[in-house]
PDB file of N, CA and C in Angstrom:
ATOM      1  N   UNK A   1     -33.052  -8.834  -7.103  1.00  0.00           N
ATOM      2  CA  UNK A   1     -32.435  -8.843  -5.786  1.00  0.00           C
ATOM      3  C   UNK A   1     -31.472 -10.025  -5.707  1.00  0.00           C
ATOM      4  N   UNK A   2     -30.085  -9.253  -5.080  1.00  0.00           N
ATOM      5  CA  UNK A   2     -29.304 -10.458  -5.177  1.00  0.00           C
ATOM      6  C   UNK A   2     -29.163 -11.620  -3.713  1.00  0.00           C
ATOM      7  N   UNK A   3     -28.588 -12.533  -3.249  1.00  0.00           N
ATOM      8  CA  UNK A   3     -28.855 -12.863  -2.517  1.00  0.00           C
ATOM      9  C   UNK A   3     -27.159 -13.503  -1.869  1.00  0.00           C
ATOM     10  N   UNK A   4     -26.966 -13.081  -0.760  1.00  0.00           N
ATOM     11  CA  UNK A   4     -25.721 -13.176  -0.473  1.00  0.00           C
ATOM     12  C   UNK A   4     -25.466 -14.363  -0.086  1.00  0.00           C
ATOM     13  N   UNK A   5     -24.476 -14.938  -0.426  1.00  0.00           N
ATOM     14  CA  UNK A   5     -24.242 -16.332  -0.416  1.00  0.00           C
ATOM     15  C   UNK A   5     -22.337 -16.236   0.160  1.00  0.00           C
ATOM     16  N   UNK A   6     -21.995 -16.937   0.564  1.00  0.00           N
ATOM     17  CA  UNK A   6     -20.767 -17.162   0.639  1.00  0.00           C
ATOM     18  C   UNK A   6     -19.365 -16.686  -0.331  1.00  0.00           C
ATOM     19  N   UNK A   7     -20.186 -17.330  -1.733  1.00  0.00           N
ATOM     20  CA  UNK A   7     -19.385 -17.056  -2.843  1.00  0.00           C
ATOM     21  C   UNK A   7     -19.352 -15.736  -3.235  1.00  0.00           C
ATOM     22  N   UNK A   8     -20.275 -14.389  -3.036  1.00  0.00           N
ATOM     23  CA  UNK A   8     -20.550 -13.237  -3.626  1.00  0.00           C
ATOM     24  C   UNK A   8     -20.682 -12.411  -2.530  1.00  0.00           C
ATOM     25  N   UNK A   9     -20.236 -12.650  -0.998  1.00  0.00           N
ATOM     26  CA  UNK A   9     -19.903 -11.845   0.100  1.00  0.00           C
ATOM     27  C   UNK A   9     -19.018 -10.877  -0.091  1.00  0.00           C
ATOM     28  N   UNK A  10     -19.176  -9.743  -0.016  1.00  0.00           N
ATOM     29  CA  UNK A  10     -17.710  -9.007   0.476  1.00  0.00           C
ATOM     30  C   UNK A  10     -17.854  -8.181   1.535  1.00  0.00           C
ATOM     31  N   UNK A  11     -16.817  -7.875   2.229  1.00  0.00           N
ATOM     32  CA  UNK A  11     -16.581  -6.909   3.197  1.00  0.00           C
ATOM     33  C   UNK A  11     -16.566  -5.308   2.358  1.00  0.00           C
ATOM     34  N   UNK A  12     -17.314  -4.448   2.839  1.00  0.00           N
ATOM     35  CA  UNK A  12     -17.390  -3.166   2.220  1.00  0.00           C
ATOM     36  C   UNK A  12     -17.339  -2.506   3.419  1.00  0.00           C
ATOM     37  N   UNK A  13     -16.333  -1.553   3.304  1.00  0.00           N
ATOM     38  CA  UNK A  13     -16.321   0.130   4.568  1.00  0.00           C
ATOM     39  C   UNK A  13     -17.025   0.980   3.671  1.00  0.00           C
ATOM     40  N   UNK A  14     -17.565   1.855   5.193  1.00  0.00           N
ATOM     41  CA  UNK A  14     -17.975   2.903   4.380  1.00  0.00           C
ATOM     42  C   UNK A  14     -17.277   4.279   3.803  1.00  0.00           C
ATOM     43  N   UNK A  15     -17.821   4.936   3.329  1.00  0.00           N
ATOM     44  CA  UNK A  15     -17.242   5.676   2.504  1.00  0.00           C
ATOM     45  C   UNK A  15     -15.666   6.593   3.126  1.00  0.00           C
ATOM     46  N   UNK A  16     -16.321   6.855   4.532  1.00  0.00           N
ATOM     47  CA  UNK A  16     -15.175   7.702   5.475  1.00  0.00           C
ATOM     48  C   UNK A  16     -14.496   6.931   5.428  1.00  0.00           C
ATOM     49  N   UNK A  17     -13.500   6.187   5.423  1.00  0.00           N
ATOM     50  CA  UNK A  17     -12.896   5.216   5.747  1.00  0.00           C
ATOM     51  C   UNK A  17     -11.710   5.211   4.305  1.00  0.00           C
ATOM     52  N   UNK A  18     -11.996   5.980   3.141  1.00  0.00           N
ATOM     53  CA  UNK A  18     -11.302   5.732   1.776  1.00  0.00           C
ATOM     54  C   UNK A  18      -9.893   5.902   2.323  1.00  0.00           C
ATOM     55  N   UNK A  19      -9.703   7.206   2.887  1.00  0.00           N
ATOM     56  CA  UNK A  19      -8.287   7.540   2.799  1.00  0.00           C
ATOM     57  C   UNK A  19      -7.331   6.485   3.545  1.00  0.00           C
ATOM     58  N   UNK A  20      -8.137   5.589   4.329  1.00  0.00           N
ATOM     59  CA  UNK A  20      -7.540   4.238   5.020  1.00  0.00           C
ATOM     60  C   UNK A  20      -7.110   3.371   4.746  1.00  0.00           C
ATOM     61  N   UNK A  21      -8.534   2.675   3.651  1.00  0.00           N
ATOM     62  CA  UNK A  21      -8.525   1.658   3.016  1.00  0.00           C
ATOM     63  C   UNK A  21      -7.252   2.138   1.666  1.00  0.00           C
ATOM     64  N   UNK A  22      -7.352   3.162   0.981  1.00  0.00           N
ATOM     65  CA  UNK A  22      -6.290   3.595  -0.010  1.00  0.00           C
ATOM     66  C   UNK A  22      -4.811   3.486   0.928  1.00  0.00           C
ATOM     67  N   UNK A  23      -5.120   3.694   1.957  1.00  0.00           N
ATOM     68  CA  UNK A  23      -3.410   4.151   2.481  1.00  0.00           C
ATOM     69  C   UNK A  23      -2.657   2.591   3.031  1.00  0.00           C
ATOM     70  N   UNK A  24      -3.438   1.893   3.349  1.00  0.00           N
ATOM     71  CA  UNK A  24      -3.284   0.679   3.408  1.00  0.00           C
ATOM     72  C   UNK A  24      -2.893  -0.518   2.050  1.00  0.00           C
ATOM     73  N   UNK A  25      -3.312  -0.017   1.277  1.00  0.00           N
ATOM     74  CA  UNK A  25      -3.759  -0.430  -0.449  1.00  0.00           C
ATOM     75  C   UNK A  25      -1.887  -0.564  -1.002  1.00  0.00           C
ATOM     76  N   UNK A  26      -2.068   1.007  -0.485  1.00  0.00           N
ATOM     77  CA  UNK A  26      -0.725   1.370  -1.423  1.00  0.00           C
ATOM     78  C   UNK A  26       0.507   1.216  -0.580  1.00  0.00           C
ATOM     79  N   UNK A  27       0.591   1.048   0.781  1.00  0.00           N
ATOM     80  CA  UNK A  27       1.169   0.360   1.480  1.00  0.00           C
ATOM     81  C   UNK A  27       1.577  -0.287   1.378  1.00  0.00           C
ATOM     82  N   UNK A  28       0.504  -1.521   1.245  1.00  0.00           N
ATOM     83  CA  UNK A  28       1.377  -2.670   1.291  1.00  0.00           C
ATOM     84  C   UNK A  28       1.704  -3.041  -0.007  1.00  0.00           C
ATOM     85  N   UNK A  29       1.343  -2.546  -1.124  1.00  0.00           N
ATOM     86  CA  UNK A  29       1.582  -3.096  -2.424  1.00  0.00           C
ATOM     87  C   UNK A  29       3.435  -2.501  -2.814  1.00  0.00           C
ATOM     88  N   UNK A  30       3.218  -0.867  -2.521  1.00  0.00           N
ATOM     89  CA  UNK A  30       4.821  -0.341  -2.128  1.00  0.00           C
ATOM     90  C   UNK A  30       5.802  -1.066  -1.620  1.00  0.00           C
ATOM     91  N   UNK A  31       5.151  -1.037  -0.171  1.00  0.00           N
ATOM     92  CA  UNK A  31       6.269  -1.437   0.831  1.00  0.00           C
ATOM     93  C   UNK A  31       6.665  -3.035  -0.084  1.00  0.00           C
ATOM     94  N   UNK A  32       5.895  -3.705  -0.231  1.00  0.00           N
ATOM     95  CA  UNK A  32       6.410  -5.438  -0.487  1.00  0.00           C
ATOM     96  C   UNK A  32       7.387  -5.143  -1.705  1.00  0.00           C
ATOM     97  N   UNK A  33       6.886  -4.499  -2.806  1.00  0.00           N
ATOM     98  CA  UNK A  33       7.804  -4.058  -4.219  1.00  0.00           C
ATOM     99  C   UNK A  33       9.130  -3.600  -3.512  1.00  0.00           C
ATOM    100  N   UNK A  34       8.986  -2.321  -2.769  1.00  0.00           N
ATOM    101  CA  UNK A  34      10.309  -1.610  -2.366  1.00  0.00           C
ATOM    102  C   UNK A  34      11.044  -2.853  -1.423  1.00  0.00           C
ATOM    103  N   UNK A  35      11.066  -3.965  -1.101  1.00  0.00           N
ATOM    104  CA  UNK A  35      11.737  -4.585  -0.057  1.00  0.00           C
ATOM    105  C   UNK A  35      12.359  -5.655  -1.242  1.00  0.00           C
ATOM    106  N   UNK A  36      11.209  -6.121  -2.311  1.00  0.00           N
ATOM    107  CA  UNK A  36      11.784  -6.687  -3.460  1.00  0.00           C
ATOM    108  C   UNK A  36      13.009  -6.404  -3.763  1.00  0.00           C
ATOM    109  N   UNK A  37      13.271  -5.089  -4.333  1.00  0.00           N
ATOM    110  CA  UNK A  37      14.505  -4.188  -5.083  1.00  0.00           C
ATOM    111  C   UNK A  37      15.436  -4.285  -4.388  1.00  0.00           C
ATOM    112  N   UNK A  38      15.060  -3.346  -2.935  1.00  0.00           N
ATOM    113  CA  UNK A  38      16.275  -3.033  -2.524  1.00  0.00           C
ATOM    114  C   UNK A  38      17.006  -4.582  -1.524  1.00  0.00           C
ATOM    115  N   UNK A  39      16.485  -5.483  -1.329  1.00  0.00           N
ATOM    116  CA  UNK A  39      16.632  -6.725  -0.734  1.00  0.00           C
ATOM    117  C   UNK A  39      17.916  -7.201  -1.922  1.00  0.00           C
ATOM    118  N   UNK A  40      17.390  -7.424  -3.434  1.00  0.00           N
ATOM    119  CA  UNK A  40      18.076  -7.578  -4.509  1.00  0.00           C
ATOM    120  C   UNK A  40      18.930  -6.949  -4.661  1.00  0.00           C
ATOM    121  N   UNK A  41      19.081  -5.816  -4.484  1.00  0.00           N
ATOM    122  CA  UNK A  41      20.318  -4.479  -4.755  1.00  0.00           C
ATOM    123  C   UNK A  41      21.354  -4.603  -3.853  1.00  0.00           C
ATOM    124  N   UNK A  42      20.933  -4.880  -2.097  1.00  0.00           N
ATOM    125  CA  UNK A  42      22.206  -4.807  -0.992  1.00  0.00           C
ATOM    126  C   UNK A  42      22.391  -6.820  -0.737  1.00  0.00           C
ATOM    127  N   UNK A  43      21.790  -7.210  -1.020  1.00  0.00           N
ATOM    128  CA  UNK A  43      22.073  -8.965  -0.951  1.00  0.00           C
ATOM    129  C   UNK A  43      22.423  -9.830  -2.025  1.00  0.00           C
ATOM    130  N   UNK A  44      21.771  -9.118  -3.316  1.00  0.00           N
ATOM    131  CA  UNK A  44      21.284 -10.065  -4.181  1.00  0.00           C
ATOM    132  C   UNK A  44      20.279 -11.360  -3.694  1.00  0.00           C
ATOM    133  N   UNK A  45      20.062 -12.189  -4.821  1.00  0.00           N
ATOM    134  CA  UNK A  45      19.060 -13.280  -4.738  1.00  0.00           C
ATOM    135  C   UNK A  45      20.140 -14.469  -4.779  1.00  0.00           C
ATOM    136  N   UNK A  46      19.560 -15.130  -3.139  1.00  0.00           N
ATOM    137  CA  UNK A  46      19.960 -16.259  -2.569  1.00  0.00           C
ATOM    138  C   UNK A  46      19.349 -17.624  -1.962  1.00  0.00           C
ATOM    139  N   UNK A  47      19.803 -18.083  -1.185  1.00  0.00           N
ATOM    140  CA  UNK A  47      18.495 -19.047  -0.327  1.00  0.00           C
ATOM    141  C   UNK A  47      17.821 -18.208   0.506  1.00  0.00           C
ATOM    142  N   UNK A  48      18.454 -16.880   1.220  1.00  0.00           N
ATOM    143  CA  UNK A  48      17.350 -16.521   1.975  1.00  0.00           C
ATOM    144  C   UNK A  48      17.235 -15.274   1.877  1.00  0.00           C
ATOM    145  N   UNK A  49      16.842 -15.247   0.197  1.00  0.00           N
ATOM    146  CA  UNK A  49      16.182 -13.761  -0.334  1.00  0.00           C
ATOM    147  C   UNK A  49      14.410 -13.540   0.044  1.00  0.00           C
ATOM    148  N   UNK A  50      13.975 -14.653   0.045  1.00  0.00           N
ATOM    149  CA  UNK A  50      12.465 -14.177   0.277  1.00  0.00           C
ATOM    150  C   UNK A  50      12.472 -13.689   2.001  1.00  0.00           C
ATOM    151  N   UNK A  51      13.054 -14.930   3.018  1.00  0.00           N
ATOM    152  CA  UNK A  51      13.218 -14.434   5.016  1.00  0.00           C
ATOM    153  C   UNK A  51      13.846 -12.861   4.515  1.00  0.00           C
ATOM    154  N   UNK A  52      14.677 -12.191   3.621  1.00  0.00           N
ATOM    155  CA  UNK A  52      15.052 -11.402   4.099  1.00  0.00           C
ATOM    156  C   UNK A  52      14.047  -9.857   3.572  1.00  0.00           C
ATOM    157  N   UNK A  53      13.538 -10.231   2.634  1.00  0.00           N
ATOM    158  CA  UNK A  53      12.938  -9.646   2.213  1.00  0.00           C
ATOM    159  C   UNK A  53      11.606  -9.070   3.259  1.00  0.00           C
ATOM    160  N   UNK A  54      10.962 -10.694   3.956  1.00  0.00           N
ATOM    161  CA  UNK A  54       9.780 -10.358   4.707  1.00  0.00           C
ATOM    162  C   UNK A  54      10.458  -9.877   6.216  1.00  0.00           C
ATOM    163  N   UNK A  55      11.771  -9.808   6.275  1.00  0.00           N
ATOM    164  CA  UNK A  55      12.433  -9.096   7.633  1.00  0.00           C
ATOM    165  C   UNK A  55      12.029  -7.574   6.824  1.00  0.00           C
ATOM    166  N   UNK A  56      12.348  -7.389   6.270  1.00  0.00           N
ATOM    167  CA  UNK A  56      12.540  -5.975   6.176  1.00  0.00           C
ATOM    168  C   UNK A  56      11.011  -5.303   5.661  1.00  0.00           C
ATOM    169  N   UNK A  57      10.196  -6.655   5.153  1.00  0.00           N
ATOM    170  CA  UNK A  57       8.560  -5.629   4.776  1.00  0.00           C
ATOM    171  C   UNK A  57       8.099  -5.685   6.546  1.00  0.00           C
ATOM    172  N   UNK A  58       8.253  -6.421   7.335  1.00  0.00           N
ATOM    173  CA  UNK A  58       7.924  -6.050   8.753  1.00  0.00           C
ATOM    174  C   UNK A  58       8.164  -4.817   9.098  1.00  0.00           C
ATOM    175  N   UNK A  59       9.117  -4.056   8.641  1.00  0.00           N
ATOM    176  CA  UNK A  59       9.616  -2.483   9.015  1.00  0.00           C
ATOM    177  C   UNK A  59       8.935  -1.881   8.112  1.00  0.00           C
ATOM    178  N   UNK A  60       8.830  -2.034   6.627  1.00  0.00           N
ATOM    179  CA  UNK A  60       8.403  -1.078   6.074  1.00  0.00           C
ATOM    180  C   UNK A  60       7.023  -0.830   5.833  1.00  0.00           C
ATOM    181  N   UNK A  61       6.453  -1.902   6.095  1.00  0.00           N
ATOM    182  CA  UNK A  61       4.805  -1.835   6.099  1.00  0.00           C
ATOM    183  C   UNK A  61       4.200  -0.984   6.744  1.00  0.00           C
ATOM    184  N   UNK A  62       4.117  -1.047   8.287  1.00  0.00           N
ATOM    185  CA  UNK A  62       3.506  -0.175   8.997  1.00  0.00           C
ATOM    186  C   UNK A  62       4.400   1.683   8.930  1.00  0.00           C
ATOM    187  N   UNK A  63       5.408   1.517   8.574  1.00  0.00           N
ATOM    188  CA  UNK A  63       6.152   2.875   8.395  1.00  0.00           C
ATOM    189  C   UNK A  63       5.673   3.431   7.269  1.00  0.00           C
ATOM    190  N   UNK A  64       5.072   2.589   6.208  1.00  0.00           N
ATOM    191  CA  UNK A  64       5.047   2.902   4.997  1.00  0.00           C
ATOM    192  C   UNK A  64       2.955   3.451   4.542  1.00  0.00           C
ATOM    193  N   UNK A  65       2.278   2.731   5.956  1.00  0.00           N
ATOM    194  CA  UNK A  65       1.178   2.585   5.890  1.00  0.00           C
ATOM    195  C   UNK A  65       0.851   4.466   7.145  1.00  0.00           C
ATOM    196  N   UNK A  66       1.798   4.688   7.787  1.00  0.00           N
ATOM    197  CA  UNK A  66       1.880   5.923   8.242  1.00  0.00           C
ATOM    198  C   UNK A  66       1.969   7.068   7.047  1.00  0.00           C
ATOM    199  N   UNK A  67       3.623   6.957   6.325  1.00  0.00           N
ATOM    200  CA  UNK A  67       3.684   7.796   5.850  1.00  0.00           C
ATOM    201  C   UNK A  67       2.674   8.160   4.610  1.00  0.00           C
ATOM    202  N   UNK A  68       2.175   7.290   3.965  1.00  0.00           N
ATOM    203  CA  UNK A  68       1.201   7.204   2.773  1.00  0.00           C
ATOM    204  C   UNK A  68      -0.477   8.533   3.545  1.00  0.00           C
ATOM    205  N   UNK A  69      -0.773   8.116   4.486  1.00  0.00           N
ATOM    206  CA  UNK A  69      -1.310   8.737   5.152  1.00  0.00           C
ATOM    207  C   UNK A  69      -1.021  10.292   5.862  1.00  0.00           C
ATOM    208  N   UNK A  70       0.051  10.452   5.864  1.00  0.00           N
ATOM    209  CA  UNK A  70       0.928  11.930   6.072  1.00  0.00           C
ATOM    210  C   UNK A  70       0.538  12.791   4.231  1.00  0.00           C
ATOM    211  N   UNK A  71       1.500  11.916   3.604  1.00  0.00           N
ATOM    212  CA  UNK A  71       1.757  12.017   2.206  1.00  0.00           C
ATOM    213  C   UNK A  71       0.444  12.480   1.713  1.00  0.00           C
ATOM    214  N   UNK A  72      -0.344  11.779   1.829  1.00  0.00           N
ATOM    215  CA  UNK A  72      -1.806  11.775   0.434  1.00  0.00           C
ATOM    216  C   UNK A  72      -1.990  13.258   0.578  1.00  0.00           C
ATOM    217  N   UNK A  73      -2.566  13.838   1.636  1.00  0.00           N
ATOM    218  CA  UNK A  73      -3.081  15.061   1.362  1.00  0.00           C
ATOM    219  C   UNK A  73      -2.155  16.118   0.830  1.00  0.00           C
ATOM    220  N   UNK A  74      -0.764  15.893   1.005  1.00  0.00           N
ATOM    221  CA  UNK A  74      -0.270  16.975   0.637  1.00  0.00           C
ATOM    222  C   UNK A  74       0.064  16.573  -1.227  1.00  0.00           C
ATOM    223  N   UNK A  75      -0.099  15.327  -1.495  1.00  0.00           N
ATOM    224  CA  UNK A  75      -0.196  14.605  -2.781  1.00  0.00           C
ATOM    225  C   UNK A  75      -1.138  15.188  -3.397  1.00  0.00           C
ATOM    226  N   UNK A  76      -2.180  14.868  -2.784  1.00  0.00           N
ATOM    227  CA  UNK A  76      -3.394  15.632  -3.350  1.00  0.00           C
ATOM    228  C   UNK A  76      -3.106  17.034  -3.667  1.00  0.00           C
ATOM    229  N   UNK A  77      -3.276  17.711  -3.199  1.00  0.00           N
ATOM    230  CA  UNK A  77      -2.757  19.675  -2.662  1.00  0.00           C
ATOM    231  C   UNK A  77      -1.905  19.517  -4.463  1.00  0.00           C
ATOM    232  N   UNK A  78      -1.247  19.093  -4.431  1.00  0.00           N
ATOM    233  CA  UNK A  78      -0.091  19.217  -5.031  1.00  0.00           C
ATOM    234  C   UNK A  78      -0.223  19.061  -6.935  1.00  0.00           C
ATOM    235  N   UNK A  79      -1.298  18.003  -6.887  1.00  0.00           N
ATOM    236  CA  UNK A  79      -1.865  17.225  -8.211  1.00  0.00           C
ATOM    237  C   UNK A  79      -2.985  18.310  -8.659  1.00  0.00           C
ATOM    238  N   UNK A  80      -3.690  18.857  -7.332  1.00  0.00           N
ATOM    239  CA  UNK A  80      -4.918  20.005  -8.027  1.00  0.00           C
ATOM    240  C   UNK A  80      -3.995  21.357  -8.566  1.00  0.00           C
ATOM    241  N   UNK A  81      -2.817  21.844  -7.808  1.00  0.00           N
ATOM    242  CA  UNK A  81      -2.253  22.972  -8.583  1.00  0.00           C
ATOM    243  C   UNK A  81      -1.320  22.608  -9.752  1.00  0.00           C
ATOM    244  N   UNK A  82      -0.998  21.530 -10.462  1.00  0.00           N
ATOM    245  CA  UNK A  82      -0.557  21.233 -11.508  1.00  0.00           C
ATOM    246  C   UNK A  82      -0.963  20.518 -12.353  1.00  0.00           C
ATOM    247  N   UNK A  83      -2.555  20.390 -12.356  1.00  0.00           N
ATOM    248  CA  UNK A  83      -3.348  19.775 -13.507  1.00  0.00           C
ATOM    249  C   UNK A  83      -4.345  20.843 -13.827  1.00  0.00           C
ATOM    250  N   UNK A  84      -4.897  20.808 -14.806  1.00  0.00           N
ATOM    251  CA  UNK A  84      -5.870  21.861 -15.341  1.00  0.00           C
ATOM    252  C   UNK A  84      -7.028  21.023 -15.372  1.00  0.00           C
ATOM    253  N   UNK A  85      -8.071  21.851 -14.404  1.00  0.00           N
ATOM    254  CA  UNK A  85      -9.586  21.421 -13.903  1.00  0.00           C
ATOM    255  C   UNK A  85     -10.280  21.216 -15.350  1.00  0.00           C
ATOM    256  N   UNK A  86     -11.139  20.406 -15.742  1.00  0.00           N
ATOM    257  CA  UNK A  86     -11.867  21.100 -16.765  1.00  0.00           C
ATOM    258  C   UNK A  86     -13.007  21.626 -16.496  1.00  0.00           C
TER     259      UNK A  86
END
């Protein structure tokens, strides 16, 4: 038996909760990458490449934490008719 201590705490949801915790996951890991690029692509890298970058993950985060959540199921749908079950 383990014994929870500070150091070996974690926060765990339960199981209902996956398609959340995933849509959130990939959210924000997306959205921050995609603000990377395209920040670099229409500005380039300057003194205020990182402010402009976190201007624009402010928009794309929560837009991005919607659509991921629209997206998955039909992602899903999509991955079972073009992979072979075994």
């Amino acid at each position: 038996m383990t014994v929870a201590t500070p150091q070996n705490r974690r926060i765990r949801f339960p199981t209902s909760s996956t398609p959340y915790v995933f849509a959130l996951y990939m959210a924000t890991i997306m959205a921050f990458l995609m603000c990377l690029v395209i920040t670099v692509a229409e500005f380039g890298v300057d003194g205020h490449y990182f402010v402009n970058v976190m201007n624009a993950y402010r928009v794309a985060m929560p837009s991005a934490f919607v659509c991921v959540l629209i997206v998955r199921p039909v992602v899903a749908r999509l991955v079972a008719l073009t992979v072979h079950a075994r």
